[in-house]
Protein backbone atom coordinates (compact mmCIF):
# COMPACT_ATOMS: atom_id res chain seq x y z
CA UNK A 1 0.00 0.00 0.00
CA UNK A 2 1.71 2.83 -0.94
CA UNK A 3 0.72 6.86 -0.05
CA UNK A 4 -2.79 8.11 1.98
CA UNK A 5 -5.35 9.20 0.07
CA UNK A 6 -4.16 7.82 -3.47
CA UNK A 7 -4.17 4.27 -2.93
CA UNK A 8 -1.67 2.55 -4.86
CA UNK A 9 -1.81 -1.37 -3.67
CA UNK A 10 0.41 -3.27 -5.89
CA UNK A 11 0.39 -7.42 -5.77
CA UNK A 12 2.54 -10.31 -7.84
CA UNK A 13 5.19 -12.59 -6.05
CA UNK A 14 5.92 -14.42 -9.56
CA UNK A 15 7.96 -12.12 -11.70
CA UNK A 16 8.74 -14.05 -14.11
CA UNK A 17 6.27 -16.17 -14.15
CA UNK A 18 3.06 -15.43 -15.68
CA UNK A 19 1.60 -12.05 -14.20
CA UNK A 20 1.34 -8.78 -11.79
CA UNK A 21 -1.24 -6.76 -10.82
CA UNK A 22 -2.22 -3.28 -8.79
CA UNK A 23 -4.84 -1.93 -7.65
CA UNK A 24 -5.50 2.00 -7.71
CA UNK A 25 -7.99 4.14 -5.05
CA UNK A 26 -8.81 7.42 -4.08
CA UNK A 27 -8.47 8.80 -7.88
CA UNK A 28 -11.36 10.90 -8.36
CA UNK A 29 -13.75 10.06 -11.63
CA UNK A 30 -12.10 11.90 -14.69
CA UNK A 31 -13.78 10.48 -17.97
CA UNK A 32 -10.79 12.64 -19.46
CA UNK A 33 -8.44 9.55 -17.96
CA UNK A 34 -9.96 7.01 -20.05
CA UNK A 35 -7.32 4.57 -21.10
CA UNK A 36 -4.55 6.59 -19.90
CA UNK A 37 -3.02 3.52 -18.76
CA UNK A 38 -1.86 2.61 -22.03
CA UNK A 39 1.66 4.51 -21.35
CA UNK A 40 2.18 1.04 -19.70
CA UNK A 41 3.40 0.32 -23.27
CA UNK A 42 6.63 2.63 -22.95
CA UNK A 43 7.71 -0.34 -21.18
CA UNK A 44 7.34 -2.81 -24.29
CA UNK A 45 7.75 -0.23 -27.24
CA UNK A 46 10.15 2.54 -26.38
CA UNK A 47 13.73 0.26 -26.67
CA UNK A 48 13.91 -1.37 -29.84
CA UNK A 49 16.55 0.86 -30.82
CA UNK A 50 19.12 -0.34 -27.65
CA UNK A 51 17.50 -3.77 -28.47
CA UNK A 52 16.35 -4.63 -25.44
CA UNK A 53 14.90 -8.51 -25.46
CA UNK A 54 12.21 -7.51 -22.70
CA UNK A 55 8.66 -7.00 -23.79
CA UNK A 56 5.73 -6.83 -21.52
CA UNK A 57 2.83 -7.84 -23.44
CA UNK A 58 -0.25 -5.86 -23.15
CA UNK A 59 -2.87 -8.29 -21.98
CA UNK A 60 -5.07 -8.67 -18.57
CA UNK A 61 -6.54 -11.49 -17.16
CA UNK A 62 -7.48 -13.19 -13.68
CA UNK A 63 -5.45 -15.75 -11.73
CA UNK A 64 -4.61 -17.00 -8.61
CA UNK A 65 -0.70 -18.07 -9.03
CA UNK A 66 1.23 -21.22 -6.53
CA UNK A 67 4.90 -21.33 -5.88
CA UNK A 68 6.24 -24.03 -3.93
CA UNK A 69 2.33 -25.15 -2.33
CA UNK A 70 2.20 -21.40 -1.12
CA UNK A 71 -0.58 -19.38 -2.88
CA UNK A 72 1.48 -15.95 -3.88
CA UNK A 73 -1.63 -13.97 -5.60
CA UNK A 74 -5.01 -12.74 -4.67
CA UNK A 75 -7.42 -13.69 -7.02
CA UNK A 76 -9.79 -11.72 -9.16
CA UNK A 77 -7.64 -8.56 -9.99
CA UNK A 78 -6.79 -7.52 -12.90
CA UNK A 79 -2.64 -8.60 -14.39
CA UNK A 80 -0.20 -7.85 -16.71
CA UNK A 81 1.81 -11.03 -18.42
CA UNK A 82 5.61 -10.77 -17.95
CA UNK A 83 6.23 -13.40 -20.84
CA UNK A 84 8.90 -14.31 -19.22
CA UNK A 85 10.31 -17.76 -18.24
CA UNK A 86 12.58 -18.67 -15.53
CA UNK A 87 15.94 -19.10 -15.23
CA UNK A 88 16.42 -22.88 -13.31
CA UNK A 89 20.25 -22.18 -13.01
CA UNK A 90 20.16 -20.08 -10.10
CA UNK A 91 17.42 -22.04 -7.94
CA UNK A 92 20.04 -23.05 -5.67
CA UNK A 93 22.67 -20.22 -5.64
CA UNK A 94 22.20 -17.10 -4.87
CA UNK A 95 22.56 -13.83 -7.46
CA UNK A 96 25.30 -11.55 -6.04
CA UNK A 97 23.88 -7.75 -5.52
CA UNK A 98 20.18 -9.23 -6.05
CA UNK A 99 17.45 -9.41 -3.12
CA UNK A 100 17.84 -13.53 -3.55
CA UNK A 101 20.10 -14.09 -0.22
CA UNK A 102 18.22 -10.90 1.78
CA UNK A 103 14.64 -12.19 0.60
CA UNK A 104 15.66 -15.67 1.89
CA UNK A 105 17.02 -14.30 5.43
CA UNK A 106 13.79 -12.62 5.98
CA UNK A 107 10.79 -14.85 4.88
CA UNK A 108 12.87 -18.03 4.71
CA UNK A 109 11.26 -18.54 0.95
CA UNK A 110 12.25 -17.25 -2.29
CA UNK A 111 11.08 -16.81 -5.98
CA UNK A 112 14.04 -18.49 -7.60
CA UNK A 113 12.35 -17.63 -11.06
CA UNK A 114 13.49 -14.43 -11.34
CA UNK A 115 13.06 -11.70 -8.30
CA UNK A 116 9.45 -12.15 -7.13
CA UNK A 117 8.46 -8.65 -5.48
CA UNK A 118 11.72 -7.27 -5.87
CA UNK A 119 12.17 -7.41 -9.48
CA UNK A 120 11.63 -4.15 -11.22
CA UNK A 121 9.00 -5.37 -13.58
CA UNK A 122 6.76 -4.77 -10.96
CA UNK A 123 7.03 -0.80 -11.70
CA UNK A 124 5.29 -1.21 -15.38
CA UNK A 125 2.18 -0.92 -12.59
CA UNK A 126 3.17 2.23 -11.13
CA UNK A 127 3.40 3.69 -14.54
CA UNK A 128 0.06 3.11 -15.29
CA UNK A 129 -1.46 4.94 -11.93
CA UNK A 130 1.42 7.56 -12.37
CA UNK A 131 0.05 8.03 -15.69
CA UNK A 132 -3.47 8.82 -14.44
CA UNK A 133 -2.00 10.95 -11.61
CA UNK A 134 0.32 12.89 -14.12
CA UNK A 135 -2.77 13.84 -16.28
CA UNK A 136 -4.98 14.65 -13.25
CA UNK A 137 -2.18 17.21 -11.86
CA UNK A 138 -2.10 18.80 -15.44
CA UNK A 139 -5.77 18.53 -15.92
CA UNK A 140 -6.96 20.19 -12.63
CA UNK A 141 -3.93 21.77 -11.41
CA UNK A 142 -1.59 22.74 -13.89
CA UNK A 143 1.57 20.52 -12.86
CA UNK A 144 3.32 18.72 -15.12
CA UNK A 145 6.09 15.93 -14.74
CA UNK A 146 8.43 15.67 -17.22
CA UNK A 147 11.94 13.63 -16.87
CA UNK A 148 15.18 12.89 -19.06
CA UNK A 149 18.60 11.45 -18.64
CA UNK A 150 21.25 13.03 -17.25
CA UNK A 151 23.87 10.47 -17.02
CA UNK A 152 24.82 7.18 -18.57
CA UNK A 153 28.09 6.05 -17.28
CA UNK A 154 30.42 8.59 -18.06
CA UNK A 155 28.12 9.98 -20.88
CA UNK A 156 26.46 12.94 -19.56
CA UNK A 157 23.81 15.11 -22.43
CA UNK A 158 24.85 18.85 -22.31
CA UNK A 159 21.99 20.08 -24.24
CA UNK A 160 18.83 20.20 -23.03
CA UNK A 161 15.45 20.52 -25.46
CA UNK A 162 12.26 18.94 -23.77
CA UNK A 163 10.95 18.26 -27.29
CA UNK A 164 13.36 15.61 -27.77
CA UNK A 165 13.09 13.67 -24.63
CA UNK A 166 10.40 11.31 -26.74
CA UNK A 167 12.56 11.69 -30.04
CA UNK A 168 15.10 8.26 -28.56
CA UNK A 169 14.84 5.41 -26.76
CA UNK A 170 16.77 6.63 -23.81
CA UNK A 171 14.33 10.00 -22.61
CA UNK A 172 17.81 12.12 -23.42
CA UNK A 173 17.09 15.48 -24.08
CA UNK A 174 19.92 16.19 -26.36
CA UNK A 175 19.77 14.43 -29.57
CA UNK A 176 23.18 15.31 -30.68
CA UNK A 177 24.36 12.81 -28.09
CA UNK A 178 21.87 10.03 -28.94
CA UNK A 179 24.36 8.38 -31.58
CA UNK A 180 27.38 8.27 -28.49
CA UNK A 181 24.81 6.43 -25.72
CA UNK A 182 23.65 3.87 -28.67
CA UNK A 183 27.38 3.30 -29.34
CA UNK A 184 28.25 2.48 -25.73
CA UNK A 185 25.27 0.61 -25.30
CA UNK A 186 25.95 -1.87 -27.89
CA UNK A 187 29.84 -1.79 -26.77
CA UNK A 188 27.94 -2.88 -23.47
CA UNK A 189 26.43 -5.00 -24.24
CA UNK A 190 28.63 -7.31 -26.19
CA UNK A 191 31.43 -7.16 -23.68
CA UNK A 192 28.48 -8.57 -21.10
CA UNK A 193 28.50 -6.34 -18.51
CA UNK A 194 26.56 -3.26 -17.10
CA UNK A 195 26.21 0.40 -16.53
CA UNK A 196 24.75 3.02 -14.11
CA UNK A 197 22.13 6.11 -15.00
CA UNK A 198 21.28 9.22 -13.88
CA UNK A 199 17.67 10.19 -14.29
CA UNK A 200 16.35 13.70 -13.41
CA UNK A 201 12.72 14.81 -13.14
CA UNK A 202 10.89 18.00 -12.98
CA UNK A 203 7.41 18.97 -11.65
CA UNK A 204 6.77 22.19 -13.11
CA UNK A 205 3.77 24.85 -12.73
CA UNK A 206 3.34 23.93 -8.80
CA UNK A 207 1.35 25.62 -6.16
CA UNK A 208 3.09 26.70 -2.83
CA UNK A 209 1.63 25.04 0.44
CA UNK A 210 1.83 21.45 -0.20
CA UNK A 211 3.87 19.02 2.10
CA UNK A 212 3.76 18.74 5.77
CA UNK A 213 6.60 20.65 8.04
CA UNK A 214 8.07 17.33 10.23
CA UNK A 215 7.42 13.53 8.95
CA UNK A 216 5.64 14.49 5.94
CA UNK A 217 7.84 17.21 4.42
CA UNK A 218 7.44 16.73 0.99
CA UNK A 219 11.05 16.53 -0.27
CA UNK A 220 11.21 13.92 2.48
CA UNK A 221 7.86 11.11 0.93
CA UNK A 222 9.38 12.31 -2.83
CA UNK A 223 12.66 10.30 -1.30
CA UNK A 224 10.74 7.61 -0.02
CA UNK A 225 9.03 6.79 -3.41
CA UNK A 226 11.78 7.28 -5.51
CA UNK A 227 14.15 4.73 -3.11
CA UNK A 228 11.31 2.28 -3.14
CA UNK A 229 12.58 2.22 -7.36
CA UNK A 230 14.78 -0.96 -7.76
CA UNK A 231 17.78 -0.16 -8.57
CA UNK A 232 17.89 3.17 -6.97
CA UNK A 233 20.76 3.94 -4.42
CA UNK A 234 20.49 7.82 -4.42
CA UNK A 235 17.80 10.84 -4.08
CA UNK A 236 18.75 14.62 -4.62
CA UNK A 237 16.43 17.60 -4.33
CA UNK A 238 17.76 20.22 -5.88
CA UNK A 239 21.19 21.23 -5.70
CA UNK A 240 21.55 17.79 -3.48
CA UNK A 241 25.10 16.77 -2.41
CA UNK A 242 26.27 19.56 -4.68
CA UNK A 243 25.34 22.25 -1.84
CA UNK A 244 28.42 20.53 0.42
CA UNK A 245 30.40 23.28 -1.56
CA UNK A 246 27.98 26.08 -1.61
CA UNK A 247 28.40 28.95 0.25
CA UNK A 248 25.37 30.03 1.95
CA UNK A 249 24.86 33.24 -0.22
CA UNK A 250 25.62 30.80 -3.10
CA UNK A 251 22.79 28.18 -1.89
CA UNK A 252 19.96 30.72 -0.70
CA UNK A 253 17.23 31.32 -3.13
CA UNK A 254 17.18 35.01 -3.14
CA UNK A 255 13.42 36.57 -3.89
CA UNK A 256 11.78 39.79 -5.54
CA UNK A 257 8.75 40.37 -6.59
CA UNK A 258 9.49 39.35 -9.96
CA UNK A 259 10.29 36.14 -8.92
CA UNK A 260 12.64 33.97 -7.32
CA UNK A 261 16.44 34.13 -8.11
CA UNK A 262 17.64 30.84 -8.17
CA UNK A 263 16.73 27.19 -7.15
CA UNK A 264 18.86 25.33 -4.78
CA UNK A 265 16.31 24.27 -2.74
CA UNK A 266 14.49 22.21 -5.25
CA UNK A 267 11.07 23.50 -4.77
CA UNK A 268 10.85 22.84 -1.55
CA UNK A 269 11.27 25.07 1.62
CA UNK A 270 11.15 23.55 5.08
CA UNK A 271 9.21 20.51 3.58
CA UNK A 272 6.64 22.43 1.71
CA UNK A 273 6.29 23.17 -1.92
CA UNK A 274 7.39 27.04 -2.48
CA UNK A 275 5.46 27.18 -5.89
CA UNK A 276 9.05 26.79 -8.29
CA UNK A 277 9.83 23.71 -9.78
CA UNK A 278 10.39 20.40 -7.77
CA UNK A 279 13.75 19.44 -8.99
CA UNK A 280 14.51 15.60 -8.38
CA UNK A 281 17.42 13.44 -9.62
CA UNK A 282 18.22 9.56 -8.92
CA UNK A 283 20.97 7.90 -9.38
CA UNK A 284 20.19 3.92 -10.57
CA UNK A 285 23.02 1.37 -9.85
CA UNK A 286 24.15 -1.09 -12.68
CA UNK A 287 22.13 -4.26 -13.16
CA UNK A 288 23.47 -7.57 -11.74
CA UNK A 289 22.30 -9.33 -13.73
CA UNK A 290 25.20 -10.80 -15.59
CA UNK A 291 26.73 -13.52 -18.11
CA UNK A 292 29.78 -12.74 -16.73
CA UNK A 293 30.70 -15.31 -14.01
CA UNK A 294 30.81 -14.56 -10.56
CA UNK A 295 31.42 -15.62 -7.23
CA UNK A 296 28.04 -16.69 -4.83
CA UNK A 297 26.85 -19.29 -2.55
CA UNK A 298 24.37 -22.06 -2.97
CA UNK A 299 21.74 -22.31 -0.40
CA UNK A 300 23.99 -24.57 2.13
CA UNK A 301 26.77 -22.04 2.21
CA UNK A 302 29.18 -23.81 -0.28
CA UNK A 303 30.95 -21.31 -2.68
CA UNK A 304 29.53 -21.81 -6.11
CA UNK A 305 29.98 -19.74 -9.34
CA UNK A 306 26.99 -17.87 -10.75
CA UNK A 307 25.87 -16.82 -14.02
CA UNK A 308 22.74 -15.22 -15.29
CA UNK A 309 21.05 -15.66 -18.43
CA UNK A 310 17.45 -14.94 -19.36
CA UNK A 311 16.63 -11.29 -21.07
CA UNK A 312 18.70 -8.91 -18.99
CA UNK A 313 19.07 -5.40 -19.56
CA UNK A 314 22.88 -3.99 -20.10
CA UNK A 315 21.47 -0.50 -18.08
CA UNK A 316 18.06 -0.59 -16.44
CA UNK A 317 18.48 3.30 -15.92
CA UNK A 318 17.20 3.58 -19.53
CA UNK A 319 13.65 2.55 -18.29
CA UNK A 320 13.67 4.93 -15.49
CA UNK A 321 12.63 7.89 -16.41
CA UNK A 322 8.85 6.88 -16.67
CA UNK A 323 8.85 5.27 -13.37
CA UNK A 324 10.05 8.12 -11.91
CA UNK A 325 8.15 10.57 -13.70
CA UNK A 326 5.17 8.07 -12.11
CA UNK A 327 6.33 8.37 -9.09
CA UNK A 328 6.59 11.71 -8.34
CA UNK A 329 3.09 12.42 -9.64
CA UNK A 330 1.89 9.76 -7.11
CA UNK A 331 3.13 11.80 -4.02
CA UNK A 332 2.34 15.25 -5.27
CA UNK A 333 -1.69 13.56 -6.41
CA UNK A 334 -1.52 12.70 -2.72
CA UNK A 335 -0.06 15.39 -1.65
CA UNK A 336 -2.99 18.22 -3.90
CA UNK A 337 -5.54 15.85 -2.17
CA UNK A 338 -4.53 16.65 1.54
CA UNK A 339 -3.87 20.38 1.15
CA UNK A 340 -7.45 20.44 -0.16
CA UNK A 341 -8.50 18.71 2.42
CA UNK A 342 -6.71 20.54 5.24
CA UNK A 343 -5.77 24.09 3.78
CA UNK A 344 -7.03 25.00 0.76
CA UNK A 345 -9.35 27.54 2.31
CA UNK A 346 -6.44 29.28 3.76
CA UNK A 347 -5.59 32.47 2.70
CA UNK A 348 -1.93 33.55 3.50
CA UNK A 349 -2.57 37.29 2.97
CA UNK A 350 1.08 37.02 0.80
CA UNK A 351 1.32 37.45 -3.22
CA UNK A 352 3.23 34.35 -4.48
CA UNK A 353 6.10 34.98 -5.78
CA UNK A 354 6.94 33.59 -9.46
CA UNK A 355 8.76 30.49 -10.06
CA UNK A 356 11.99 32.51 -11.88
CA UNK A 357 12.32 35.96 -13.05
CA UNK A 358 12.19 35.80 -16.85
């Protein structure tokens, strides 16, 4: 279960195996959001250029699914197929940097088939509610989420042109470096191993006011969601670690009534939104998922070698920017809906102040 008042409960335990499901509350009626669940497909449509073996295919149906004599899925909700089949080889080992040996620790039973609840095909669900949340913040509210790459391995875009985020398979909003990242990729990808990514999204045309000022600062539930990405090992709001060398007159987002002068802060002031853009970037550790051999241990302890085949992506950062982008527009959906709740008839007796001077 994931957020208050926009219910996101999300359910599978065989990835791969056959299917995953969600189920979304608290989303007000919209006829406008009719089948905006289809951006699901970015998942299955958006990488043929980086050719990427890993499809989800677009169909629903209802299932109760067994592993081991355990049942692992409610019944009667709706699924997505994985089409996917596992890989037997690693049934008895354990995958080094994978939740395998930590999933085992803890509930003392694994899906060897492939990851179970911690594999990261489970986010192709939170791309379809982020979808609906992203169109109900533009729809009703004027926010919108948009996200790119900043960072593949040592490649990092210089340009920046929103209107070509969609133009590549890899969200990068500088096309003149599109040619470089497909070059490394396939360099990647032959040579078996994998990269990291740098994804950075924006929620532009907020409202000041929303976020709470102690456990539910907003800067502090935007880290939560985007750590609870696999693959993510890093959040930064704004200027992030990058303020370690700012001088305070440097860092400080200096205001006139034209507008503020800079944004450090991210969008966010004391855990609530000032009304510029919310500024997020995650950084998205390299996939372990490797033909490469490597050292592990079976499941009595005994050092065994390890490797992983199946459909493995050389970079999983490349799908990132959509779960992200999902993400975000979950907390801030949750976020518009207690603000209306609590505040919204509260008048600060303040102009707000403009995002940027122009």
């Amino acid at each position: 279960m994931f957020k208050r008042n926009t219910h996101i409960l999300r359910y599978t335990g065989n990835i791969p195996g056959n299917q995953f499901g969600q189920l979304s509350d608290g989303i007000h009626r919209n006829p406008g959001l009719t089948g905006y669940v289809r951006r699901i497909k970015l998942f299955g449509v958006r990488f043929e250029i980086v050719k990427t073996d890993r499809v989800l295919p677009d169909k629903f149906s209802v299932v109760f699914t067994i592993l081991d004599q355990m049942i692992d899925q409610p019944p009667d909700q709706g699924t997505i197929g994985t089409g996917d089949d596992p890989d037997h080889q690693i049934m008895d080992r354990f995958r080094p940097g994978h939740a395998d040996y930590s999933y085992q620790q803890k509930y003392g039973i694994r899906d060897y088939r492939g990851g179970g609840r911690s594999s990261a095909r489970e986010t192709a669900m939170r791309v379809a509610a982020g979808g609906i949340a992203k169109k109900y913040l533009k729809q009703r509210y004027g926010i919108e989420i948009r996200g790119y790459l900043a960072q593949l391995g040592p490649i990092r875009p210089q340009a920046h042109d929103w209107s070509e985020v969609h133009n590549n398979p890899f969200f990068s909003a500088d096309a003149a470096c599109v040619a470089e990242l497909e070059s490394y990729m396939d360099a990647l990808r032959k040579s078996g191993d994998s990269i990291g990514a740098r994804i950075n999204v924006v929620a532009s045309g907020m409202m000041p006011g929303l976020g709470e000022p102690v456990f539910d600062r907003l800067d502090a539930e935007i880290a939560q969601a985007m750590m609870s990405i696999n693959a993510v090992k890093g959040v930064e709001i704004g200027a992030g670690f990058a303020c370690v060398e700012q001088k305070g007159t440097e860092h400080r987002d200096e205001m006139t009534p034209e507008g503020f002068l800079s944004n450090h802060a991210g969008g966010i002031l004391g855990g609530i939104s000032s009304g510029q853009d919310v500024v997020v970037s995650i950084a998205l550790k390299p996939t372990s998922s490797l033909r490469l051999p490597g050292k592990t241990v079976d499941l009595d302890g005994n050092p065994v070698e390890v490797v992983t085949t199946g459909r493995h992506d050389p970079c999983v950062g490349i799908r990132a920017t959509p779960i992200a982008e999902a993400m975000l527009a979950i907390v801030l959906m949750d976020h518009v809906l207690r603000h209306r709740a609590q505040n919204m008839d509260v008048e600060s007796g303040v102009p707000v102040i403009p995002a940027q001077t122009d």
